[in-house]
PDB file of N, CA and C in Angstrom:
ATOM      1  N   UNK A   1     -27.832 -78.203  28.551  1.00  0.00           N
ATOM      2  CA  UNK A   1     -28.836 -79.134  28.993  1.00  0.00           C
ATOM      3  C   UNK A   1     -28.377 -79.738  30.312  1.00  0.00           C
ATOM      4  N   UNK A   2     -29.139 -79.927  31.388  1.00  0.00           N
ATOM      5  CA  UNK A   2     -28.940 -80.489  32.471  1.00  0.00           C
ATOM      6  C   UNK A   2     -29.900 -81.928  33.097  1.00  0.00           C
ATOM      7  N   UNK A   3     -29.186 -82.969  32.558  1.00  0.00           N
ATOM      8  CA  UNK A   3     -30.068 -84.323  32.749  1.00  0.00           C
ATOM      9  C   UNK A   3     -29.736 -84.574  34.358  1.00  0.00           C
ATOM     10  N   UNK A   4     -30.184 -85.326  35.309  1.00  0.00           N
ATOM     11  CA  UNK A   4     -30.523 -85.610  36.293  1.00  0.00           C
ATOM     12  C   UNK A   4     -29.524 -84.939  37.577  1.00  0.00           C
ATOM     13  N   UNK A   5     -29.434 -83.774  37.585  1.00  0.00           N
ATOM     14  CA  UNK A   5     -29.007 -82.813  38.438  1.00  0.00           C
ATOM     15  C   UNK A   5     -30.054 -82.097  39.156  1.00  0.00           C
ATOM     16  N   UNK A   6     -29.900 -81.830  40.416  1.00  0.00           N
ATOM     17  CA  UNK A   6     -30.991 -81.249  41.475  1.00  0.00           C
ATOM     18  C   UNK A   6     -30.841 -79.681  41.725  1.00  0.00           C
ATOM     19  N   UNK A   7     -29.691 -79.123  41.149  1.00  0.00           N
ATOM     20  CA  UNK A   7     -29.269 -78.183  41.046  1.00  0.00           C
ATOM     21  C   UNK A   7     -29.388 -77.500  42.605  1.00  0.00           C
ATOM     22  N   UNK A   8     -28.644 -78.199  43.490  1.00  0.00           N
ATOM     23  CA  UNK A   8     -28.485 -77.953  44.932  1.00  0.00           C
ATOM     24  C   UNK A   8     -27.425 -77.303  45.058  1.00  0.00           C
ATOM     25  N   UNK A   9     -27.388 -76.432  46.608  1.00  0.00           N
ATOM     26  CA  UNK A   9     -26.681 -75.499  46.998  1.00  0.00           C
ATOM     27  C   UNK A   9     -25.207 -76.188  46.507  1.00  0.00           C
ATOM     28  N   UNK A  10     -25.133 -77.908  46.915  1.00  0.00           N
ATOM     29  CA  UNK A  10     -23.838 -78.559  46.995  1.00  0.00           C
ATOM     30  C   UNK A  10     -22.918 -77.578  46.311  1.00  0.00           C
ATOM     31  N   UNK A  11     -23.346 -77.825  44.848  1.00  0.00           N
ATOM     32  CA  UNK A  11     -22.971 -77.670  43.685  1.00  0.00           C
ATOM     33  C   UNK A  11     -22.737 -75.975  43.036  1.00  0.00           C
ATOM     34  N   UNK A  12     -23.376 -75.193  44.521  1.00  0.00           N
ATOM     35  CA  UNK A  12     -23.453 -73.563  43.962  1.00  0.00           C
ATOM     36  C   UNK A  12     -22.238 -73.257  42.729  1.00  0.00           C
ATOM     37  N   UNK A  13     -21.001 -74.002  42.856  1.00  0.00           N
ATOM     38  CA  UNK A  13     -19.842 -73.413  42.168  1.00  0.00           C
ATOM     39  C   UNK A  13     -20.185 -73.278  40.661  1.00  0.00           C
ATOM     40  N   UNK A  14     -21.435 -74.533  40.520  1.00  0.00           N
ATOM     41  CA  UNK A  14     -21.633 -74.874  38.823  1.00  0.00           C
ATOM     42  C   UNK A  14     -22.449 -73.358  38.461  1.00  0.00           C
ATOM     43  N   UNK A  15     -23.481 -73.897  39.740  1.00  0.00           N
ATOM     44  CA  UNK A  15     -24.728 -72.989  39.648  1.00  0.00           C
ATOM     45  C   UNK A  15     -24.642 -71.812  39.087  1.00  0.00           C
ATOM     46  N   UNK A  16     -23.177 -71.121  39.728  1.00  0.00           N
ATOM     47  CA  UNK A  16     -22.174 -69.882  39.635  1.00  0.00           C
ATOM     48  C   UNK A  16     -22.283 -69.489  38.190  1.00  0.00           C
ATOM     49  N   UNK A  17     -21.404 -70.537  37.740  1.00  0.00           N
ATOM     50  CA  UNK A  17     -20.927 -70.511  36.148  1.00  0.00           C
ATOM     51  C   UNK A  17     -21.847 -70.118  35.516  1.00  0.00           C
ATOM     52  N   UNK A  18     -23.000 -70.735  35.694  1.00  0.00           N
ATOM     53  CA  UNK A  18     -24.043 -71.264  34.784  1.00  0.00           C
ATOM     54  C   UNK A  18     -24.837 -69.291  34.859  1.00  0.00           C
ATOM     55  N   UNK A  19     -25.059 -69.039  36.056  1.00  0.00           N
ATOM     56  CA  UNK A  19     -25.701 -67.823  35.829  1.00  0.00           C
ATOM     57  C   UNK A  19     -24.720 -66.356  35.489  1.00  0.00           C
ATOM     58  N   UNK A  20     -23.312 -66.958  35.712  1.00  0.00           N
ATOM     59  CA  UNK A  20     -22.422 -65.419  35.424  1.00  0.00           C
ATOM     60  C   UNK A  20     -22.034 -65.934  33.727  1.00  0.00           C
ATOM     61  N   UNK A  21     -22.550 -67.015  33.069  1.00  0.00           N
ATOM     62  CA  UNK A  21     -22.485 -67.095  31.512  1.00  0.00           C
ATOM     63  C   UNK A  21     -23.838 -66.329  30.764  1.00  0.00           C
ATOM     64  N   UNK A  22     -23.076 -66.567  29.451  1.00  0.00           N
ATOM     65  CA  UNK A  22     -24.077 -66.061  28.685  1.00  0.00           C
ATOM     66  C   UNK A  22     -25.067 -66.747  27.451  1.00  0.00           C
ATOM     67  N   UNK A  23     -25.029 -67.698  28.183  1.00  0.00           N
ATOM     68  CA  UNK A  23     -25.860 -69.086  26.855  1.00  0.00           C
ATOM     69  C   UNK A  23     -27.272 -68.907  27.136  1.00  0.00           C
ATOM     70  N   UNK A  24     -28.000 -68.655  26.523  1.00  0.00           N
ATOM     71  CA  UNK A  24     -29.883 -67.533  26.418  1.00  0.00           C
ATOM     72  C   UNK A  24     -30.555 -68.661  26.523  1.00  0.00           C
ATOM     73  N   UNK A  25     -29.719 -70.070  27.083  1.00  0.00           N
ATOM     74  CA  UNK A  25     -30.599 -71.233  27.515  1.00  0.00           C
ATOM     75  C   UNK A  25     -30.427 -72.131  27.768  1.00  0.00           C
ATOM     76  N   UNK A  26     -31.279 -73.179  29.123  1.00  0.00           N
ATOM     77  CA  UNK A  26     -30.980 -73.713  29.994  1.00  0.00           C
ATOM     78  C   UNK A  26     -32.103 -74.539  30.072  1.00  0.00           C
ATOM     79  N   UNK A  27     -32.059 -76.070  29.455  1.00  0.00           N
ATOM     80  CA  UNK A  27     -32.531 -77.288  29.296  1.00  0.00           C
ATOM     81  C   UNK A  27     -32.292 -77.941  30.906  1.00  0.00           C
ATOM     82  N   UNK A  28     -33.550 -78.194  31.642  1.00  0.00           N
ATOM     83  CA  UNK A  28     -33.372 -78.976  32.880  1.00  0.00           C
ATOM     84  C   UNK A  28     -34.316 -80.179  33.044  1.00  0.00           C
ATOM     85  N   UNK A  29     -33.911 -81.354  33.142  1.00  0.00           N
ATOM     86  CA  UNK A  29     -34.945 -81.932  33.526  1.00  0.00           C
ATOM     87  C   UNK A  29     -35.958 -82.548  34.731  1.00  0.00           C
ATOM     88  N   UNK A  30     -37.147 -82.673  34.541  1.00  0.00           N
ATOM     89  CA  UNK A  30     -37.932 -83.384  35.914  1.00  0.00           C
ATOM     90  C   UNK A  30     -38.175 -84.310  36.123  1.00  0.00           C
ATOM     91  N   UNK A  31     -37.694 -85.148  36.812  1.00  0.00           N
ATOM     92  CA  UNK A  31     -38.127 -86.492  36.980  1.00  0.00           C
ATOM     93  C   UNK A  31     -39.685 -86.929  37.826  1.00  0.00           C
ATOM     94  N   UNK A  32     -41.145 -87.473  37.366  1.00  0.00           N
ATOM     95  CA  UNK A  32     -42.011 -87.724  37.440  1.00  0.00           C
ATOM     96  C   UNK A  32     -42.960 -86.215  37.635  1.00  0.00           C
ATOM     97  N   UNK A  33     -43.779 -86.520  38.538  1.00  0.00           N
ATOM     98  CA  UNK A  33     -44.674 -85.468  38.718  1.00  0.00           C
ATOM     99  C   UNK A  33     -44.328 -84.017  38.861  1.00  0.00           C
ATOM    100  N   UNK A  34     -44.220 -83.183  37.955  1.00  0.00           N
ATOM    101  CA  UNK A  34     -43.628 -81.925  38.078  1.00  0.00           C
ATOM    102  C   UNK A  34     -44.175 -81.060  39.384  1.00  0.00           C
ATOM    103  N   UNK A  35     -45.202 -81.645  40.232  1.00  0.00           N
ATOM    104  CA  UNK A  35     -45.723 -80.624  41.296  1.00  0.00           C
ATOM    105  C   UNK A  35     -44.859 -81.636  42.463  1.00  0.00           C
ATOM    106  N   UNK A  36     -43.832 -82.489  42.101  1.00  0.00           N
ATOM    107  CA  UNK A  36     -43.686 -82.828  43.391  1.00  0.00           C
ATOM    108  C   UNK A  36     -42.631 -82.371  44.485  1.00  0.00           C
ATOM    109  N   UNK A  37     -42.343 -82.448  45.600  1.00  0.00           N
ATOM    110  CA  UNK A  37     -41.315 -81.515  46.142  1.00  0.00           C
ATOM    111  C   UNK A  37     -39.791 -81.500  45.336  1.00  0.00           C
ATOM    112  N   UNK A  38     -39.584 -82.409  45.173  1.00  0.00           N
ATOM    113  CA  UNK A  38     -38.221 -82.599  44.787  1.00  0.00           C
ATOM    114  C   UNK A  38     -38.142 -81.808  43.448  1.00  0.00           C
ATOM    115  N   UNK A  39     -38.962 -82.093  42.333  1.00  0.00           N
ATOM    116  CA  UNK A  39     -39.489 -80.911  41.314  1.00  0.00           C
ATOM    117  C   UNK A  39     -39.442 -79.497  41.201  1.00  0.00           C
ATOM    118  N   UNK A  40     -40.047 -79.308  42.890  1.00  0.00           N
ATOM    119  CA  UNK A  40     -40.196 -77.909  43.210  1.00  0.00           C
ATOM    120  C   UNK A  40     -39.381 -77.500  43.274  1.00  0.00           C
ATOM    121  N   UNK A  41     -38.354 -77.928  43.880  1.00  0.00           N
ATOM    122  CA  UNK A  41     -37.117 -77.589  44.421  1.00  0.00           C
ATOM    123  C   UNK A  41     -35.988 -77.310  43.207  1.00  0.00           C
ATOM    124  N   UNK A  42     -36.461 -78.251  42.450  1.00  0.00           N
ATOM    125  CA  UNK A  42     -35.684 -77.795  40.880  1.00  0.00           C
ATOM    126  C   UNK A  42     -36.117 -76.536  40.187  1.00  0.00           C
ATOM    127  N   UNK A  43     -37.244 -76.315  40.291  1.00  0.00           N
ATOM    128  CA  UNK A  43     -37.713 -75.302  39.532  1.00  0.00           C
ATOM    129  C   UNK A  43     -37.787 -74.025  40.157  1.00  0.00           C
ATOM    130  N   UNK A  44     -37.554 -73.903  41.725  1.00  0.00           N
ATOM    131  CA  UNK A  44     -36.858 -72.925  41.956  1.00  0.00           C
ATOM    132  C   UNK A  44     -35.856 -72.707  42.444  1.00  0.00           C
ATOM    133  N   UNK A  45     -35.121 -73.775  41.905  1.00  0.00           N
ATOM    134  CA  UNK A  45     -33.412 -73.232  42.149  1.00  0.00           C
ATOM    135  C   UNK A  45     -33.250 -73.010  40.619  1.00  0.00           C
ATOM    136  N   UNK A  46     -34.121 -72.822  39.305  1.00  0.00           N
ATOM    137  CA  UNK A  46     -33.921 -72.500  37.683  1.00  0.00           C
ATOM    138  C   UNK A  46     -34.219 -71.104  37.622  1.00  0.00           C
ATOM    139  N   UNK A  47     -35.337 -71.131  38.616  1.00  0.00           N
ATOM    140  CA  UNK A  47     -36.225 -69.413  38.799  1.00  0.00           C
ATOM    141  C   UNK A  47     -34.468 -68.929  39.069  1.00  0.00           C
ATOM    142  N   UNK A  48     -34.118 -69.332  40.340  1.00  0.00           N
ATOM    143  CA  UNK A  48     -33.245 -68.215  40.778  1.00  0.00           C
ATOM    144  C   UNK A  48     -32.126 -67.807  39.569  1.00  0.00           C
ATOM    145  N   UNK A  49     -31.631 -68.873  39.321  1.00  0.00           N
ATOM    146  CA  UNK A  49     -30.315 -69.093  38.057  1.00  0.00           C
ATOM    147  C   UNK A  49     -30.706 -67.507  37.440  1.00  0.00           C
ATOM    148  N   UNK A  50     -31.948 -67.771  36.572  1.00  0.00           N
ATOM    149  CA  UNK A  50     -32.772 -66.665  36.197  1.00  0.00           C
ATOM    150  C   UNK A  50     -32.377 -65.467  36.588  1.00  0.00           C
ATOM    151  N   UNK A  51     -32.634 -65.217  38.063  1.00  0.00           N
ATOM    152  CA  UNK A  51     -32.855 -64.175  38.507  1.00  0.00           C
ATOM    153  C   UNK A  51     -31.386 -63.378  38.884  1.00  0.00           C
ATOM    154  N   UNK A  52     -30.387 -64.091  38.790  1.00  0.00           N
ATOM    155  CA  UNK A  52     -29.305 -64.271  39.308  1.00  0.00           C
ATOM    156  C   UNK A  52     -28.619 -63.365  38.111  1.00  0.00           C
ATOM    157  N   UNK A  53     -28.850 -64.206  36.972  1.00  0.00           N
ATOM    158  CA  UNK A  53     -28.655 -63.730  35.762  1.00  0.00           C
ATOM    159  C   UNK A  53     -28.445 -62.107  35.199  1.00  0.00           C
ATOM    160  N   UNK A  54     -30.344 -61.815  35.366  1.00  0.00           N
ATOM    161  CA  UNK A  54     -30.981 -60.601  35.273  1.00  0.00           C
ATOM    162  C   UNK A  54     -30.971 -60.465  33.869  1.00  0.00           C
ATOM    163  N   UNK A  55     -31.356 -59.207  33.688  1.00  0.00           N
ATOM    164  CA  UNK A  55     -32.170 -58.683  32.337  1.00  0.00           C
ATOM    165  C   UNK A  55     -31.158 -58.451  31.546  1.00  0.00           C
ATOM    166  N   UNK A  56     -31.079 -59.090  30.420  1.00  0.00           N
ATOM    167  CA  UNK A  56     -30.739 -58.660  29.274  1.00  0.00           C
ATOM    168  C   UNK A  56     -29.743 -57.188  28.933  1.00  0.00           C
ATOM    169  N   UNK A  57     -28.186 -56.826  28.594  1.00  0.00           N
ATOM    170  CA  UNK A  57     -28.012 -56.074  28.355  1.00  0.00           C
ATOM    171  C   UNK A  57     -26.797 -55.686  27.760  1.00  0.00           C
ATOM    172  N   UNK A  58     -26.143 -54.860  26.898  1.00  0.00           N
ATOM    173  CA  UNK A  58     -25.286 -55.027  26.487  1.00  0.00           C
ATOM    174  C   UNK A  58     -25.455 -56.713  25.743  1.00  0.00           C
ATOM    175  N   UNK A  59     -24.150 -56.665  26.372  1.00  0.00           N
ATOM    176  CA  UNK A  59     -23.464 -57.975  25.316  1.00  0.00           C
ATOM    177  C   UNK A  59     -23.909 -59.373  26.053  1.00  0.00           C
ATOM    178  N   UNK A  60     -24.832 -59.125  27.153  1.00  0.00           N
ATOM    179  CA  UNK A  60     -25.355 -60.136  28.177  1.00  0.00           C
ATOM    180  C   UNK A  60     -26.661 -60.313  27.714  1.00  0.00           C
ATOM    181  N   UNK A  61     -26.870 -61.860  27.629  1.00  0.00           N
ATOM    182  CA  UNK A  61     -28.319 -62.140  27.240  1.00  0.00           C
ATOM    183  C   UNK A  61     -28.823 -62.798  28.703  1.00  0.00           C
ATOM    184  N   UNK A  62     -30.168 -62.686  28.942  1.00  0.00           N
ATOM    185  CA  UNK A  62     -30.867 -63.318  29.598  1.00  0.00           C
ATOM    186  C   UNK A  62     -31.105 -64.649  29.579  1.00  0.00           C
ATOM    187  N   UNK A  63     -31.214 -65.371  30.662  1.00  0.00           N
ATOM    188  CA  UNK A  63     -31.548 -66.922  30.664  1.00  0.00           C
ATOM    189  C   UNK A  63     -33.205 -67.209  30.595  1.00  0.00           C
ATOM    190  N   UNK A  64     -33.023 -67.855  29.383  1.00  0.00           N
ATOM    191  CA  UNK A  64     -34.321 -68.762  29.593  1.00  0.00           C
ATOM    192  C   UNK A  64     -34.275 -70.372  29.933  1.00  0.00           C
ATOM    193  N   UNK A  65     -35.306 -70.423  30.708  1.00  0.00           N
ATOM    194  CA  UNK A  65     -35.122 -72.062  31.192  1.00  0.00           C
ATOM    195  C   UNK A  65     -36.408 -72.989  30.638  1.00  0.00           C
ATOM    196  N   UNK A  66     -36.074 -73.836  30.353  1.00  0.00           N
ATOM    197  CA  UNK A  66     -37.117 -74.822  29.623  1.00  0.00           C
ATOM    198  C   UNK A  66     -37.106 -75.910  30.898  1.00  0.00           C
ATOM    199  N   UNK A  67     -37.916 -76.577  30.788  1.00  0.00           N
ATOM    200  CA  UNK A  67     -37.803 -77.565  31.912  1.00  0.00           C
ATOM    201  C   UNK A  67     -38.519 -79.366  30.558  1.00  0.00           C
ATOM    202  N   UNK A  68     -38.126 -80.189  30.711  1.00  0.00           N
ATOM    203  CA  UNK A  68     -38.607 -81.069  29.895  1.00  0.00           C
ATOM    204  C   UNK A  68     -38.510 -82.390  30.873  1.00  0.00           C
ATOM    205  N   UNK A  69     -39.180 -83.739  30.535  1.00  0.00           N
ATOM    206  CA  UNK A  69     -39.211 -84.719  31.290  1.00  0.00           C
ATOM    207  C   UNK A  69     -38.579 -85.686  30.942  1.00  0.00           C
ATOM    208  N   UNK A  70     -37.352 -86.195  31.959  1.00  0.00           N
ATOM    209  CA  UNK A  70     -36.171 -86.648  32.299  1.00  0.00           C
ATOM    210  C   UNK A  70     -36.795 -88.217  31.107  1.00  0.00           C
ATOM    211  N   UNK A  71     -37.875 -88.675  31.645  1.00  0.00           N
ATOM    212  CA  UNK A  71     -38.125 -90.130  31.073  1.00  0.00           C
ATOM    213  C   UNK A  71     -38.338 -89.988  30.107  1.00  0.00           C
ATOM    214  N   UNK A  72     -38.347 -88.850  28.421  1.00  0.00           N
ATOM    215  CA  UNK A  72     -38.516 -88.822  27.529  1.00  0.00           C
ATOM    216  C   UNK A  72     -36.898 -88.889  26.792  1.00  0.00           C
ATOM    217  N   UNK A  73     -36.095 -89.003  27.932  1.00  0.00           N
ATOM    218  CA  UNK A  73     -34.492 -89.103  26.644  1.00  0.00           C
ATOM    219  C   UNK A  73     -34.313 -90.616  27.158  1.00  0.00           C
ATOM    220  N   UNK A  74     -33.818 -90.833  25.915  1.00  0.00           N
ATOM    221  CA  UNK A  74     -32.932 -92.200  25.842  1.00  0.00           C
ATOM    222  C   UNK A  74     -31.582 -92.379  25.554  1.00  0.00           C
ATOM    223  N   UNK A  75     -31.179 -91.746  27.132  1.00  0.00           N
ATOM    224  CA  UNK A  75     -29.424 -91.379  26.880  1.00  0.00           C
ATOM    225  C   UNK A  75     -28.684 -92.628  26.308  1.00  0.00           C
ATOM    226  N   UNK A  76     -29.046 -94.041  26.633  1.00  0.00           N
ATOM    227  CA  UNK A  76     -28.364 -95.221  26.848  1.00  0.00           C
ATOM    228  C   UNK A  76     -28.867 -96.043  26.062  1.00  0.00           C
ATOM    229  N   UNK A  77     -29.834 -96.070  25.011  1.00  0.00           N
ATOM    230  CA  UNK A  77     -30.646 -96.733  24.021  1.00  0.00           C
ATOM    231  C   UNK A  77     -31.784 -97.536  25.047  1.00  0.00           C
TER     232      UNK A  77
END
């Protein structure tokens, strides 16, 4: 699960991990209007993770990404 991360180039090293693993899923969240740029920008730096990934094979599973909205957890009560 990834709570309030932009999943920017900064960070490619995580980004790395995240798409040369093999966990079949990837919780991200959006903070407000999902069409808005900053949104966008999340959701296709998840596309890429994705793509990065690739298809399913052997002992490698594919990433699926869920996207859910940041203001529905209550990390802190």
């Amino acid at each position: 699960m990834i709570f309030g991360h932009s999943l920017a180039d900064n960070d490619r090293h995580v980004l790395r991990c995240i798409a040369k693993g093999n966990s079949p899923y990837l919780l991200v969240s959006l903070f407000g209007d999902p069409e808005s740029e900053a949104n966008k920008k999340v959701i296709s730096a998840a596309s890429a993770l994705v793509e990065e990934r690739g298809p399913a094979g052997g002992r490698k599973k594919a990433l699926q990404v869920r996207f859910y909205d940041a203001a529905s957890v209550k990390l802190w009560g």
